[in-house]
PDB file of N, CA and C in Angstrom:
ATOM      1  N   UNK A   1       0.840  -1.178   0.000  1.00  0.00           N
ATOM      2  CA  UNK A   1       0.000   0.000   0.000  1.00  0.00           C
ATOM      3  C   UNK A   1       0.886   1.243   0.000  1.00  0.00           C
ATOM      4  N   UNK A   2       0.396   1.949  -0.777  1.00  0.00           N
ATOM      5  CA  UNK A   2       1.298   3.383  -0.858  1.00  0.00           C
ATOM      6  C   UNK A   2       0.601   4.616   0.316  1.00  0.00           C
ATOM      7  N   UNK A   3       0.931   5.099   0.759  1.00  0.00           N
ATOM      8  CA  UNK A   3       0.810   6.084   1.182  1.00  0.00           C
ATOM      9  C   UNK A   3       0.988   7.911   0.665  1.00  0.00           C
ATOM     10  N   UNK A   4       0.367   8.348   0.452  1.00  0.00           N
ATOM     11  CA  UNK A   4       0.558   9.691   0.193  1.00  0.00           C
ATOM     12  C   UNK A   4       0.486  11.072   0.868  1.00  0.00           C
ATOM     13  N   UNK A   5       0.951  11.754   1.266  1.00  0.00           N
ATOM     14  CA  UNK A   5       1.072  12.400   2.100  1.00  0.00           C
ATOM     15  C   UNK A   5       1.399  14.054   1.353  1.00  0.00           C
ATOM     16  N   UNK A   6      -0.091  14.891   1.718  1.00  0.00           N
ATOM     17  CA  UNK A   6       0.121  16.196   1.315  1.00  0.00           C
ATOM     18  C   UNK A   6       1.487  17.317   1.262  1.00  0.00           C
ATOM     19  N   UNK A   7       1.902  16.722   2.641  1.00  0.00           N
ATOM     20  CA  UNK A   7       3.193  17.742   2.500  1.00  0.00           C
ATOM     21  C   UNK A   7       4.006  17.416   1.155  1.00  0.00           C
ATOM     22  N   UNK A   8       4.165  16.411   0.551  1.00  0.00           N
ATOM     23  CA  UNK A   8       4.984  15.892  -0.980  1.00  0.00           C
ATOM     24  C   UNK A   8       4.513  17.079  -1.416  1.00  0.00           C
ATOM     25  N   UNK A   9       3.603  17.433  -1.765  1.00  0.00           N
ATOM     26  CA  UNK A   9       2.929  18.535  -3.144  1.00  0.00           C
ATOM     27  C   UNK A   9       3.166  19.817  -2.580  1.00  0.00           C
ATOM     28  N   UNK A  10       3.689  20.269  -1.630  1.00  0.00           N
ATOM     29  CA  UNK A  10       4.019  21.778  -1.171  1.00  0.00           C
ATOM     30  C   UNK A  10       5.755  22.167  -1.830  1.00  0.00           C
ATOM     31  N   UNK A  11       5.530  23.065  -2.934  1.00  0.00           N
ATOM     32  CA  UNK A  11       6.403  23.462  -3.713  1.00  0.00           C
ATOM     33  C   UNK A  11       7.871  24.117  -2.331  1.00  0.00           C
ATOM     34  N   UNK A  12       8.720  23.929  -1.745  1.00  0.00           N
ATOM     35  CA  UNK A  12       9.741  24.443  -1.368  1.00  0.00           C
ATOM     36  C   UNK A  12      10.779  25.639  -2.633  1.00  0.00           C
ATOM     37  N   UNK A  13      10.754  26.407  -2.629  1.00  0.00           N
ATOM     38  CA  UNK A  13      11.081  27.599  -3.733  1.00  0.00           C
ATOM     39  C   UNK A  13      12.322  27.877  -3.382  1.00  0.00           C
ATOM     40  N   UNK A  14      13.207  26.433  -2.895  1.00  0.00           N
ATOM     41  CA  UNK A  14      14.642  27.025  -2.610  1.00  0.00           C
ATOM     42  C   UNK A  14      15.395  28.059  -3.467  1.00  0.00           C
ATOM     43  N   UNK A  15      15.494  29.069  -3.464  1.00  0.00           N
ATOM     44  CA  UNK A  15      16.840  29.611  -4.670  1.00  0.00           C
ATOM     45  C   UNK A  15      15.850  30.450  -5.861  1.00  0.00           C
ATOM     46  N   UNK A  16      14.485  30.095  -5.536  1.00  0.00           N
ATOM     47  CA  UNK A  16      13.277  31.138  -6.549  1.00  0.00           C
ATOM     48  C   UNK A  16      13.475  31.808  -5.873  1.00  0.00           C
ATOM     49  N   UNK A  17      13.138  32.972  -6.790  1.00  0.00           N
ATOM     50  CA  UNK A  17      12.315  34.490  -6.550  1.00  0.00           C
ATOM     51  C   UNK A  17      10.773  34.861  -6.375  1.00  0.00           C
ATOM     52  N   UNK A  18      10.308  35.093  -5.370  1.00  0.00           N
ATOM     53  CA  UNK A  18       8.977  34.804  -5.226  1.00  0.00           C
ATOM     54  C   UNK A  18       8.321  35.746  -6.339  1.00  0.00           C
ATOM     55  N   UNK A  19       8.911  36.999  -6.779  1.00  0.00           N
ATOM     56  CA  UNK A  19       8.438  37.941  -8.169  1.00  0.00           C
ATOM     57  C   UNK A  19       8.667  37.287  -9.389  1.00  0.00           C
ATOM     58  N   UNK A  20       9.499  35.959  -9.690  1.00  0.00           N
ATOM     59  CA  UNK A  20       9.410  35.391 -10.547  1.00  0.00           C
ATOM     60  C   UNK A  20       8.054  34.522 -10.909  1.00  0.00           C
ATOM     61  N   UNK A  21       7.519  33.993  -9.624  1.00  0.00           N
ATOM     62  CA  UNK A  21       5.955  33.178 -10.036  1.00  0.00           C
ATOM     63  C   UNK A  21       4.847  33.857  -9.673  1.00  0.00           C
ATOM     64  N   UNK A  22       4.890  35.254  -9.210  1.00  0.00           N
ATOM     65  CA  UNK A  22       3.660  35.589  -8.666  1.00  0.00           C
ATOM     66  C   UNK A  22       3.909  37.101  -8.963  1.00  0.00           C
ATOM     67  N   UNK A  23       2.545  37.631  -9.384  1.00  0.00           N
ATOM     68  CA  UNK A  23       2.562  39.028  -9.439  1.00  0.00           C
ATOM     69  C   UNK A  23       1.313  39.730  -8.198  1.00  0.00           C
ATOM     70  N   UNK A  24       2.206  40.627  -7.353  1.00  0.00           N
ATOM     71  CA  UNK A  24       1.585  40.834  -5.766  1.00  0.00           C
ATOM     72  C   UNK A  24       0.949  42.085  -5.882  1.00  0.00           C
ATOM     73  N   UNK A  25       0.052  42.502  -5.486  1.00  0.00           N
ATOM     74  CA  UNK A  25      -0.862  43.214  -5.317  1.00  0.00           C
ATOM     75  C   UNK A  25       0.278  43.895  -4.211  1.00  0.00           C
ATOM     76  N   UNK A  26       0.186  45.279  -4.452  1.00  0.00           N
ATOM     77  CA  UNK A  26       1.089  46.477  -3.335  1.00  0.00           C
ATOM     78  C   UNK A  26      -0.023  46.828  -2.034  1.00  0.00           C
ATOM     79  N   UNK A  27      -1.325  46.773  -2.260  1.00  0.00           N
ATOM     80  CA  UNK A  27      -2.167  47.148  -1.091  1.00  0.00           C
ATOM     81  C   UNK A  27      -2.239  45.505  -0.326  1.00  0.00           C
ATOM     82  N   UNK A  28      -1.981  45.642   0.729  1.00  0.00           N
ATOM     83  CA  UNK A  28      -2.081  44.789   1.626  1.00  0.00           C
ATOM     84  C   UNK A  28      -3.384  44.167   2.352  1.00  0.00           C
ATOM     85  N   UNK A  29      -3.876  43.219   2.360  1.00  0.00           N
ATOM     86  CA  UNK A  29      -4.984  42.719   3.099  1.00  0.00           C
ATOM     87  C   UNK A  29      -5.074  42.759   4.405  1.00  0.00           C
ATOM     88  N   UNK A  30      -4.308  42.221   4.622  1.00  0.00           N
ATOM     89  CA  UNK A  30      -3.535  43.027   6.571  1.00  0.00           C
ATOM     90  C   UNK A  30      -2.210  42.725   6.971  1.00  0.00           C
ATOM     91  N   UNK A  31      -1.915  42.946   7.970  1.00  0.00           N
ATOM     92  CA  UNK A  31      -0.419  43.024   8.582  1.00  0.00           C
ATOM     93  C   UNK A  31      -0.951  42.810   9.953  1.00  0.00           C
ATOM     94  N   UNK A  32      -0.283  41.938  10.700  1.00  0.00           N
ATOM     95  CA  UNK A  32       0.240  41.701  11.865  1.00  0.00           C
ATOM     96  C   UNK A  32       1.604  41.744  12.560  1.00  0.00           C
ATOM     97  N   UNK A  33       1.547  41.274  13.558  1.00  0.00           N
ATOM     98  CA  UNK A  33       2.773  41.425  14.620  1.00  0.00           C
ATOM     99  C   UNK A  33       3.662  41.033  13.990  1.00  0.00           C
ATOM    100  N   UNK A  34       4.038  40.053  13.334  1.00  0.00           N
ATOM    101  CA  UNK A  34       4.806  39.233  12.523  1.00  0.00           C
ATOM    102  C   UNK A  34       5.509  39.679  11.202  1.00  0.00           C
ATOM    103  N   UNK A  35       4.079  39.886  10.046  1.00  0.00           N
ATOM    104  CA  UNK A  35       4.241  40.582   8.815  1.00  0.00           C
ATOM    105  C   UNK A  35       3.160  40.659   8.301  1.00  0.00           C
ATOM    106  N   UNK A  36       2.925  40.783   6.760  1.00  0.00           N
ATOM    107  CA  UNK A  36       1.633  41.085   6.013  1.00  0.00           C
ATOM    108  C   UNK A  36       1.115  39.842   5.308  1.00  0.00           C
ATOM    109  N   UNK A  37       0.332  40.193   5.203  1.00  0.00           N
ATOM    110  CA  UNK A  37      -1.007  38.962   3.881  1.00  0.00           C
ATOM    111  C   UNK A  37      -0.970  40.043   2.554  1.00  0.00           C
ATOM    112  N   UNK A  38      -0.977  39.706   1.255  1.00  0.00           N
ATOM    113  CA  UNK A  38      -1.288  40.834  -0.006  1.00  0.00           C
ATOM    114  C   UNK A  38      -1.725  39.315  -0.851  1.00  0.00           C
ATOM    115  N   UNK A  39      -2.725  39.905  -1.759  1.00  0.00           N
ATOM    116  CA  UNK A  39      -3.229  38.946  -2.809  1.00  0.00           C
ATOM    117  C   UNK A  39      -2.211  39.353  -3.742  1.00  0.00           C
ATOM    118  N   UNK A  40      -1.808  37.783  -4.527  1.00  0.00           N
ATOM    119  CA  UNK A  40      -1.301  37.550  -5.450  1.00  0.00           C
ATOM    120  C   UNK A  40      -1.409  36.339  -6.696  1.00  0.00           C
ATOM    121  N   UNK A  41      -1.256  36.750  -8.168  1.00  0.00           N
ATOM    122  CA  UNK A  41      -1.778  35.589  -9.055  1.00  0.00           C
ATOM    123  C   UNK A  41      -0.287  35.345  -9.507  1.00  0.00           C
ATOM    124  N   UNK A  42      -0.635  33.722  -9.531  1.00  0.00           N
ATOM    125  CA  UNK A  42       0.847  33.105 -10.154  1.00  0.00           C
ATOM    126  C   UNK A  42       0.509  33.852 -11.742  1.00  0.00           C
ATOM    127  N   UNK A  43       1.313  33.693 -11.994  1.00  0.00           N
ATOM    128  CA  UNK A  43       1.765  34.337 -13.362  1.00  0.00           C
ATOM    129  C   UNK A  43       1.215  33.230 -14.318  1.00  0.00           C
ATOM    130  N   UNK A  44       1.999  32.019 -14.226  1.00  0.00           N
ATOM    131  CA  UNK A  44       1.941  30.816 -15.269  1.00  0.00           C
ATOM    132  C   UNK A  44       0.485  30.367 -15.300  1.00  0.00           C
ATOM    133  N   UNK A  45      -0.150  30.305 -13.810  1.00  0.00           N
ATOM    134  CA  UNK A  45      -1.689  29.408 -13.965  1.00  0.00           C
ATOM    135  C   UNK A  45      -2.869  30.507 -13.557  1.00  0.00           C
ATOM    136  N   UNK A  46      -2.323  32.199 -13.405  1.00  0.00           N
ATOM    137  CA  UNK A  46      -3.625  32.739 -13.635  1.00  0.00           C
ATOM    138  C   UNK A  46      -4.193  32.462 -11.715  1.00  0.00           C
ATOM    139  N   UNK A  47      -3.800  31.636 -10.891  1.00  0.00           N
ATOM    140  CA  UNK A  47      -4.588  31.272  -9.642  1.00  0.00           C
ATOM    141  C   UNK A  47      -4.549  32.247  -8.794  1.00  0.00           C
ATOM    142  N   UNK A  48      -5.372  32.772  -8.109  1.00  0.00           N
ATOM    143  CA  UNK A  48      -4.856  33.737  -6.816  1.00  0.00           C
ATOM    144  C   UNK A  48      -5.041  33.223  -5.401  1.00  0.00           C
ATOM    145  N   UNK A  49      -4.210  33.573  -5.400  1.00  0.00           N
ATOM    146  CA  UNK A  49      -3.493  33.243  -3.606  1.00  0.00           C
ATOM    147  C   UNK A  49      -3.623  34.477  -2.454  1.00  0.00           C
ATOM    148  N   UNK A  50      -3.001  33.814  -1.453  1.00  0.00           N
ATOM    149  CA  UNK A  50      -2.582  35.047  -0.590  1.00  0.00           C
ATOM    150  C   UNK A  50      -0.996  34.722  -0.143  1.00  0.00           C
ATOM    151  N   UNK A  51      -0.366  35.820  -0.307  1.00  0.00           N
ATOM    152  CA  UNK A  51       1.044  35.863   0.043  1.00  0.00           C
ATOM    153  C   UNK A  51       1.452  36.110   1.680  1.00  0.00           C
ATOM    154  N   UNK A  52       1.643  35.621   2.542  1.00  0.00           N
ATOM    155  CA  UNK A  52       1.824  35.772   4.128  1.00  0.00           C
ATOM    156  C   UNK A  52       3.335  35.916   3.761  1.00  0.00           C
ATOM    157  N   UNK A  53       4.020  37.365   4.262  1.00  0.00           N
ATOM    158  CA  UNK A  53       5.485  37.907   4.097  1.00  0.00           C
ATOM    159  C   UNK A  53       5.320  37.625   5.766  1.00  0.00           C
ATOM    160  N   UNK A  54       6.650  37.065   6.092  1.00  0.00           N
ATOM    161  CA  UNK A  54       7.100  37.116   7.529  1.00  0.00           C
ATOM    162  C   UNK A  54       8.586  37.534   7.775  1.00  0.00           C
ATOM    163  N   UNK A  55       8.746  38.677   8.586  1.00  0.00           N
ATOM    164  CA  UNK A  55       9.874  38.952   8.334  1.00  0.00           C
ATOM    165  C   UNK A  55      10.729  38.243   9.612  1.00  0.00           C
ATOM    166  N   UNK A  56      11.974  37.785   9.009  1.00  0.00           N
ATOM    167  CA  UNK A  56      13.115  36.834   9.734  1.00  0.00           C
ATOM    168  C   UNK A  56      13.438  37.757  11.282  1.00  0.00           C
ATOM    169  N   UNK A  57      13.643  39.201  10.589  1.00  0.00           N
ATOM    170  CA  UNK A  57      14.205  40.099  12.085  1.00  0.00           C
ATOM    171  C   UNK A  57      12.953  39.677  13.004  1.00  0.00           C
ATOM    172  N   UNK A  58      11.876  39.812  12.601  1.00  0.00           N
ATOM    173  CA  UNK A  58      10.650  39.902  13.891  1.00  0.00           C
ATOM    174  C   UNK A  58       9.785  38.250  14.558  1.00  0.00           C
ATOM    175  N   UNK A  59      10.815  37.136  14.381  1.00  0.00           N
ATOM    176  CA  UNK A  59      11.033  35.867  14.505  1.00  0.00           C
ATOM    177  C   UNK A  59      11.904  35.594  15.536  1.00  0.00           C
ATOM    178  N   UNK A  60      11.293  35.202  16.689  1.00  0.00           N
ATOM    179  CA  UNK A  60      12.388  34.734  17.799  1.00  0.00           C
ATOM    180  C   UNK A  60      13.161  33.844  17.789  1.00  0.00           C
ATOM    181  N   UNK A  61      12.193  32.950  17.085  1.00  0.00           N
ATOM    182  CA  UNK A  61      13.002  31.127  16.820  1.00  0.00           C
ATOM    183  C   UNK A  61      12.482  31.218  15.198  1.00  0.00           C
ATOM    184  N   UNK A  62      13.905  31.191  14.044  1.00  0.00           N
ATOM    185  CA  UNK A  62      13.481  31.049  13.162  1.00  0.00           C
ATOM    186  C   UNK A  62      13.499  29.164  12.921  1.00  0.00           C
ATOM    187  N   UNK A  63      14.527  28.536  13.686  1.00  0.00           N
ATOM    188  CA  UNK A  63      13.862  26.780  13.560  1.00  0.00           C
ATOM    189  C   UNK A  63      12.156  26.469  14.077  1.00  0.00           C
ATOM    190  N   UNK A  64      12.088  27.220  14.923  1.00  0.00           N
ATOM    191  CA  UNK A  64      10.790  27.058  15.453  1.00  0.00           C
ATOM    192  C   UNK A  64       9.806  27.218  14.575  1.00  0.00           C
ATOM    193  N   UNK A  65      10.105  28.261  13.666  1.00  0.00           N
ATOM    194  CA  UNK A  65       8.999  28.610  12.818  1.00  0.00           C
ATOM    195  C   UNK A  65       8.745  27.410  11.466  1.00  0.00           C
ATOM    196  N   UNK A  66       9.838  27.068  11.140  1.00  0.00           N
ATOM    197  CA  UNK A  66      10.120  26.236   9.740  1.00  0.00           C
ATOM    198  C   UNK A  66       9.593  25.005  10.612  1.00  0.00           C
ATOM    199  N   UNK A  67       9.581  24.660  11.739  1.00  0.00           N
ATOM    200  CA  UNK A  67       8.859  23.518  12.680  1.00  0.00           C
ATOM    201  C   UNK A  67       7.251  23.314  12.013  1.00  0.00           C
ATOM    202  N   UNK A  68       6.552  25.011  12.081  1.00  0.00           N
ATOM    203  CA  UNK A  68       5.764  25.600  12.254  1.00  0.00           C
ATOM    204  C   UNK A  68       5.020  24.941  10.615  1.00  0.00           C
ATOM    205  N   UNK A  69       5.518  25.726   9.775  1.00  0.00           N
ATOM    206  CA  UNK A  69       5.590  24.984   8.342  1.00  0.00           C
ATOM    207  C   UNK A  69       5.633  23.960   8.177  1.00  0.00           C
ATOM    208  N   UNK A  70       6.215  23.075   8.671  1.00  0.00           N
ATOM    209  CA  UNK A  70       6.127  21.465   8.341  1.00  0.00           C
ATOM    210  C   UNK A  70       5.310  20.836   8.996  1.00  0.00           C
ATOM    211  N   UNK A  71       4.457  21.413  10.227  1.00  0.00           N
ATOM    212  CA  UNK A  71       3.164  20.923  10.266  1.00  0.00           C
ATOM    213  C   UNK A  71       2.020  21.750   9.704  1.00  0.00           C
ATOM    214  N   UNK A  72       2.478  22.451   8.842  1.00  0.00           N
ATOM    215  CA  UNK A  72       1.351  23.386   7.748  1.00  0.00           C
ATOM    216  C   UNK A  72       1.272  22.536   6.910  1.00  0.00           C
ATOM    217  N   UNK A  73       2.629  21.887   6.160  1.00  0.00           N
ATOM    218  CA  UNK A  73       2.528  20.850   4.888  1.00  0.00           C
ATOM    219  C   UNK A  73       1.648  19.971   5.263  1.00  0.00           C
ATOM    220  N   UNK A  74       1.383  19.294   6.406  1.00  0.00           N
ATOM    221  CA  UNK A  74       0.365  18.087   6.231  1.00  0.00           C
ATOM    222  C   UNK A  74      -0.493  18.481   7.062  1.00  0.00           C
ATOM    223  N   UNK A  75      -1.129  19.466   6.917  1.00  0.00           N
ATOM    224  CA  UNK A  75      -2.633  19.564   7.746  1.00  0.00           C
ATOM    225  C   UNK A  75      -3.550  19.844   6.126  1.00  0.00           C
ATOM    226  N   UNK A  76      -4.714  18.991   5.986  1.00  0.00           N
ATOM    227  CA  UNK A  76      -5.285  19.098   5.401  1.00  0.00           C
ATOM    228  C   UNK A  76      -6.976  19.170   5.747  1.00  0.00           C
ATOM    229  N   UNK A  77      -7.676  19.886   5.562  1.00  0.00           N
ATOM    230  CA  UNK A  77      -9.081  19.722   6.525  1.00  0.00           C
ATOM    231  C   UNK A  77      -9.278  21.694   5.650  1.00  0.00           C
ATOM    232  N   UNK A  78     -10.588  21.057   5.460  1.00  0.00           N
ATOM    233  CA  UNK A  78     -11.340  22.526   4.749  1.00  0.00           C
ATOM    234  C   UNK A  78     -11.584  23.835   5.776  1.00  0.00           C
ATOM    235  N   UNK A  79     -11.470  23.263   6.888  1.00  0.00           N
ATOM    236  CA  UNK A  79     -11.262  24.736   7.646  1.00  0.00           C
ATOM    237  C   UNK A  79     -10.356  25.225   8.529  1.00  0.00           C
ATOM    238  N   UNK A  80      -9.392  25.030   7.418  1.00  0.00           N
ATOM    239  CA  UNK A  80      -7.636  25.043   7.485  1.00  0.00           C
ATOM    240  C   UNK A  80      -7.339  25.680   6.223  1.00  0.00           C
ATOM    241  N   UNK A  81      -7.145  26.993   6.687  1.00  0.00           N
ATOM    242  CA  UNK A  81      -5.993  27.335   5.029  1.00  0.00           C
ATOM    243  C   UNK A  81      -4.765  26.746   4.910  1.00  0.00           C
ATOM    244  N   UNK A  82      -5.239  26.318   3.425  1.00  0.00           N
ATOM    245  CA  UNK A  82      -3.876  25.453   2.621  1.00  0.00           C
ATOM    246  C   UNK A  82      -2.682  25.787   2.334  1.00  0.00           C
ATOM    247  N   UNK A  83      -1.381  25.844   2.982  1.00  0.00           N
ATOM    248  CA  UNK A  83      -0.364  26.045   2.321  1.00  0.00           C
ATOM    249  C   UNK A  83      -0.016  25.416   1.125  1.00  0.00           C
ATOM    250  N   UNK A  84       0.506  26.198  -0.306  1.00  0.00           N
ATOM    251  CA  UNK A  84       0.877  25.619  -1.588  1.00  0.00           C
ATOM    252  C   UNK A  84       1.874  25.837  -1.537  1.00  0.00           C
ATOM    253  N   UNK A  85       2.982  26.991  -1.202  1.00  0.00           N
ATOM    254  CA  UNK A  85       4.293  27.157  -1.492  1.00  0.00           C
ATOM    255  C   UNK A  85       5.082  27.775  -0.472  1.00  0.00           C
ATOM    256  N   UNK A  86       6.393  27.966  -0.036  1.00  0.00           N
ATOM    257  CA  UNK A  86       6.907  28.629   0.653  1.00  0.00           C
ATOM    258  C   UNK A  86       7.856  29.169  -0.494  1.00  0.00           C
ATOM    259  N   UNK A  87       8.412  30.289  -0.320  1.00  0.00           N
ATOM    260  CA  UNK A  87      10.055  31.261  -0.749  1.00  0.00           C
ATOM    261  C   UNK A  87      10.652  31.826   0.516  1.00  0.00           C
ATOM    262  N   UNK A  88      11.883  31.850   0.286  1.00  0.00           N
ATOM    263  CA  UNK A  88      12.414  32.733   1.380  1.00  0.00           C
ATOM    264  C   UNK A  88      13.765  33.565   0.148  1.00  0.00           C
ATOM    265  N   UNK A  89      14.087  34.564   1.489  1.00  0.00           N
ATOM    266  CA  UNK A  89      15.290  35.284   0.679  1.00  0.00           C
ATOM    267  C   UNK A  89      16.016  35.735   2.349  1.00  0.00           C
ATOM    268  N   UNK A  90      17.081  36.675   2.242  1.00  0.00           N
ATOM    269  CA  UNK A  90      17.406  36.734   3.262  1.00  0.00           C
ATOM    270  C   UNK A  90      16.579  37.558   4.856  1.00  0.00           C
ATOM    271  N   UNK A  91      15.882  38.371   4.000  1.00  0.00           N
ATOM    272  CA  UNK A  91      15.032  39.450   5.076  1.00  0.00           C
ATOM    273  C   UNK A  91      13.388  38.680   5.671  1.00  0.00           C
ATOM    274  N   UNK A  92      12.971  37.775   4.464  1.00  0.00           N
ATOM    275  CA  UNK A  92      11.638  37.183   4.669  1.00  0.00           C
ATOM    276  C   UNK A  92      11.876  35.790   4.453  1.00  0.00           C
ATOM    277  N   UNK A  93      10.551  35.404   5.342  1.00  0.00           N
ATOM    278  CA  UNK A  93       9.884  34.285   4.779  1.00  0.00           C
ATOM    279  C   UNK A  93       8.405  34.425   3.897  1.00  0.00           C
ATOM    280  N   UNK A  94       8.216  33.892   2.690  1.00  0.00           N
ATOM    281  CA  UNK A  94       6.797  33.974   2.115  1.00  0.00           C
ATOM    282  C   UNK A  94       6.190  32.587   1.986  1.00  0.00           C
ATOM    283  N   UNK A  95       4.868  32.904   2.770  1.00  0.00           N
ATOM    284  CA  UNK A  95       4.052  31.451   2.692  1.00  0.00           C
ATOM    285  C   UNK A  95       3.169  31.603   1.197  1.00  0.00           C
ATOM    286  N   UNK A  96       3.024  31.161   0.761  1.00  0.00           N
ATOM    287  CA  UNK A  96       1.741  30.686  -0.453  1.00  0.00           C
ATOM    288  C   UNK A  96       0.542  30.297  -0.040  1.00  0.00           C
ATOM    289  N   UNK A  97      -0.455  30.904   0.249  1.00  0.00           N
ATOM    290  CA  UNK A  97      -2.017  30.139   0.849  1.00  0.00           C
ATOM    291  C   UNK A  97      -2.890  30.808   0.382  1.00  0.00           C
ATOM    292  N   UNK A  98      -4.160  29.683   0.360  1.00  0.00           N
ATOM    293  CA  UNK A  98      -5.188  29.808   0.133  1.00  0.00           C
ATOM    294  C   UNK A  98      -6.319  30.903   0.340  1.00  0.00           C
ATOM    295  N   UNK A  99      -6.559  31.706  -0.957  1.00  0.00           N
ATOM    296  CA  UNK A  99      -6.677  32.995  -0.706  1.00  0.00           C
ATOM    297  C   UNK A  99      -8.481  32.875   0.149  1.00  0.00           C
ATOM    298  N   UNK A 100      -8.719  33.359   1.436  1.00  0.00           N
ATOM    299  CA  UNK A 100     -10.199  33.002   2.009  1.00  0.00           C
ATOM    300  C   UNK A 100     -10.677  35.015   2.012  1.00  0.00           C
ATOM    301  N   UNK A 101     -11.588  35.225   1.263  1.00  0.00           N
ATOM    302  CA  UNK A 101     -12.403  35.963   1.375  1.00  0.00           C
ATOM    303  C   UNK A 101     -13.952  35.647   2.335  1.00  0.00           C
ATOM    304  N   UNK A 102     -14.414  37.598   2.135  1.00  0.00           N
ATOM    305  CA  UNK A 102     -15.594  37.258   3.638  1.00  0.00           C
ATOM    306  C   UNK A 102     -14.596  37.768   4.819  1.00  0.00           C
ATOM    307  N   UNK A 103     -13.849  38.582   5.013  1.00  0.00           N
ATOM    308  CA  UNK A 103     -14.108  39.323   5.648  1.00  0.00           C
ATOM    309  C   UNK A 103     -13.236  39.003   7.006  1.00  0.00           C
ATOM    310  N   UNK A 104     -13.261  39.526   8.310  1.00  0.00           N
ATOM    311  CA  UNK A 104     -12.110  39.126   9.194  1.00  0.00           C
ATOM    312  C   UNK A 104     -13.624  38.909  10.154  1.00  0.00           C
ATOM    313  N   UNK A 105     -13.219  37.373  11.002  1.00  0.00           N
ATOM    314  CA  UNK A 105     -13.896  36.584  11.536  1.00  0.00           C
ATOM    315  C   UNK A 105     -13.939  37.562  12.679  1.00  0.00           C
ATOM    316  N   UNK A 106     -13.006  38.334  13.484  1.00  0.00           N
ATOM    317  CA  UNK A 106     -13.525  38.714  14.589  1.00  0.00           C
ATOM    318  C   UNK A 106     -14.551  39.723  14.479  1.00  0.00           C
ATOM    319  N   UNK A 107     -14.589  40.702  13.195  1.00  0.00           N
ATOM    320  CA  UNK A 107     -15.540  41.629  12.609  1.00  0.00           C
ATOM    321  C   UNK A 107     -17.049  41.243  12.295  1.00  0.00           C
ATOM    322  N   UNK A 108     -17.303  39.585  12.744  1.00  0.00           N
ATOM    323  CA  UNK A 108     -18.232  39.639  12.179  1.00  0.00           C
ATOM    324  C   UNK A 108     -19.260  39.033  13.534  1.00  0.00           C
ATOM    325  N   UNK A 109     -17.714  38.464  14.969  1.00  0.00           N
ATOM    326  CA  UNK A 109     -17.845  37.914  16.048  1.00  0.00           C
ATOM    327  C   UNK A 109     -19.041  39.060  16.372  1.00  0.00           C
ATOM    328  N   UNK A 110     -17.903  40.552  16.447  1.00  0.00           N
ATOM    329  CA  UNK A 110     -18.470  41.630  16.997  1.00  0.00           C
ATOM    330  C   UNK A 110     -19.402  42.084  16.481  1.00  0.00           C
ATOM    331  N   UNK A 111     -20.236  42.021  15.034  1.00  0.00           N
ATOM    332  CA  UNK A 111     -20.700  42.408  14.516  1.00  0.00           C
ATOM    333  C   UNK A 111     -22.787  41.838  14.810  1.00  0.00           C
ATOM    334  N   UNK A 112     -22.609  40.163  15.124  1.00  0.00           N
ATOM    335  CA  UNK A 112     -22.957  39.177  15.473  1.00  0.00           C
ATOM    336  C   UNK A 112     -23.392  39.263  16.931  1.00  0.00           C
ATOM    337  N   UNK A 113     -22.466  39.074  17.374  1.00  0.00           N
ATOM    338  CA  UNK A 113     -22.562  38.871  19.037  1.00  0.00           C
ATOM    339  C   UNK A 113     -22.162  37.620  19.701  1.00  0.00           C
ATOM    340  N   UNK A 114     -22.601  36.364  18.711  1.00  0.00           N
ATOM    341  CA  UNK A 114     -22.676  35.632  18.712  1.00  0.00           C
ATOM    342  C   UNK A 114     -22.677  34.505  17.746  1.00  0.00           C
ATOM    343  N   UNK A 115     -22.173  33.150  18.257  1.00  0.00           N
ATOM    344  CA  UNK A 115     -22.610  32.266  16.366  1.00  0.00           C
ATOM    345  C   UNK A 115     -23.232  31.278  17.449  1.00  0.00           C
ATOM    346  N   UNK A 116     -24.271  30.378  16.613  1.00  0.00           N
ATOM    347  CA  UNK A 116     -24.835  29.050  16.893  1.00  0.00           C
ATOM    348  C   UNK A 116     -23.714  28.112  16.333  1.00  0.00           C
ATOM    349  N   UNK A 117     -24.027  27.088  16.960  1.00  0.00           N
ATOM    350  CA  UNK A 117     -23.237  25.709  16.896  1.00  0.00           C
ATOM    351  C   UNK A 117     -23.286  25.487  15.623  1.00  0.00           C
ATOM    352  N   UNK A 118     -24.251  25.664  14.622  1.00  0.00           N
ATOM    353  CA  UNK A 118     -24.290  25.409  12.869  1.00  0.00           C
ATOM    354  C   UNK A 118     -24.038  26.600  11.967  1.00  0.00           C
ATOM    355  N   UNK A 119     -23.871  27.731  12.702  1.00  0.00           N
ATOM    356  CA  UNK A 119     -23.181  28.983  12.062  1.00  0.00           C
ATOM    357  C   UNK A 119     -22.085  29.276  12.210  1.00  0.00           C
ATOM    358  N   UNK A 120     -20.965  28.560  13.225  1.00  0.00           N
ATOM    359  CA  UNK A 120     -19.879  28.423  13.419  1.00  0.00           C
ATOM    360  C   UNK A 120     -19.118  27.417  12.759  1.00  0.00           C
ATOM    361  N   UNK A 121     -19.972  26.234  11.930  1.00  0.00           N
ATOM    362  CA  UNK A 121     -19.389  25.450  11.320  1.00  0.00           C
ATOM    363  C   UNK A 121     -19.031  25.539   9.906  1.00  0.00           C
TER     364      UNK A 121
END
């Protein structure tokens, strides 16, 4: 029996240029403590993504983090954004994921008040 395992299909972009496969949108979707989210379409297949820039200086444990990533490669479950690719260069790390529109969940907590057990799912 073979086994297959999602993390195989997560592109590692050793030695790419992340401006070589993706053209990034300059307005940002948000930024956190860490770094930013910006939508971006690969070039070759037209797909859009979201680009998560993390910058290396604002990383306490950068092994910790690449830890972090390799249990991103194999989590698979629909209410889990998908990692497709990582790049790095010397100042960042860039994740590749699954671009989720609709809005920021706590905006809608507050907005709401509340979710039911089947509106939360």
């Amino acid at each position: 029996m073979v086994t297959i395992q999602r993390s195989g299909f997560i592109l590692d972009n050793e030695g790419k240029v992340l401006s070589d496969s993706y053209q990034v949108e300059k307005k940002m979707l948000g930024q956190g403590t860490y770094g930013s989210v910006s939508k971006a379409v690969n070039k070759s297949t037209k797909v859009v993504r979201a680009i998560k820039t993390i910058s290396k200086s604002h990383l306490k444990n950068v092994a910790r983090f690449r830890q972090e990533i390799a249990i991103m490669k194999m989590l698979d479950h629909p209410n889990i954004v998908k990692l497709f690719e990582t790049f790095e260069d010397a100042k960042n790390i860039y994740l590749v994921l699954e671009l989720c529109t609709g809005g920021e969940l706590f905006d809608r907590i507050i907005d709401q008040g509340y979710f039911t057990e089947s509106g939360a799912a």
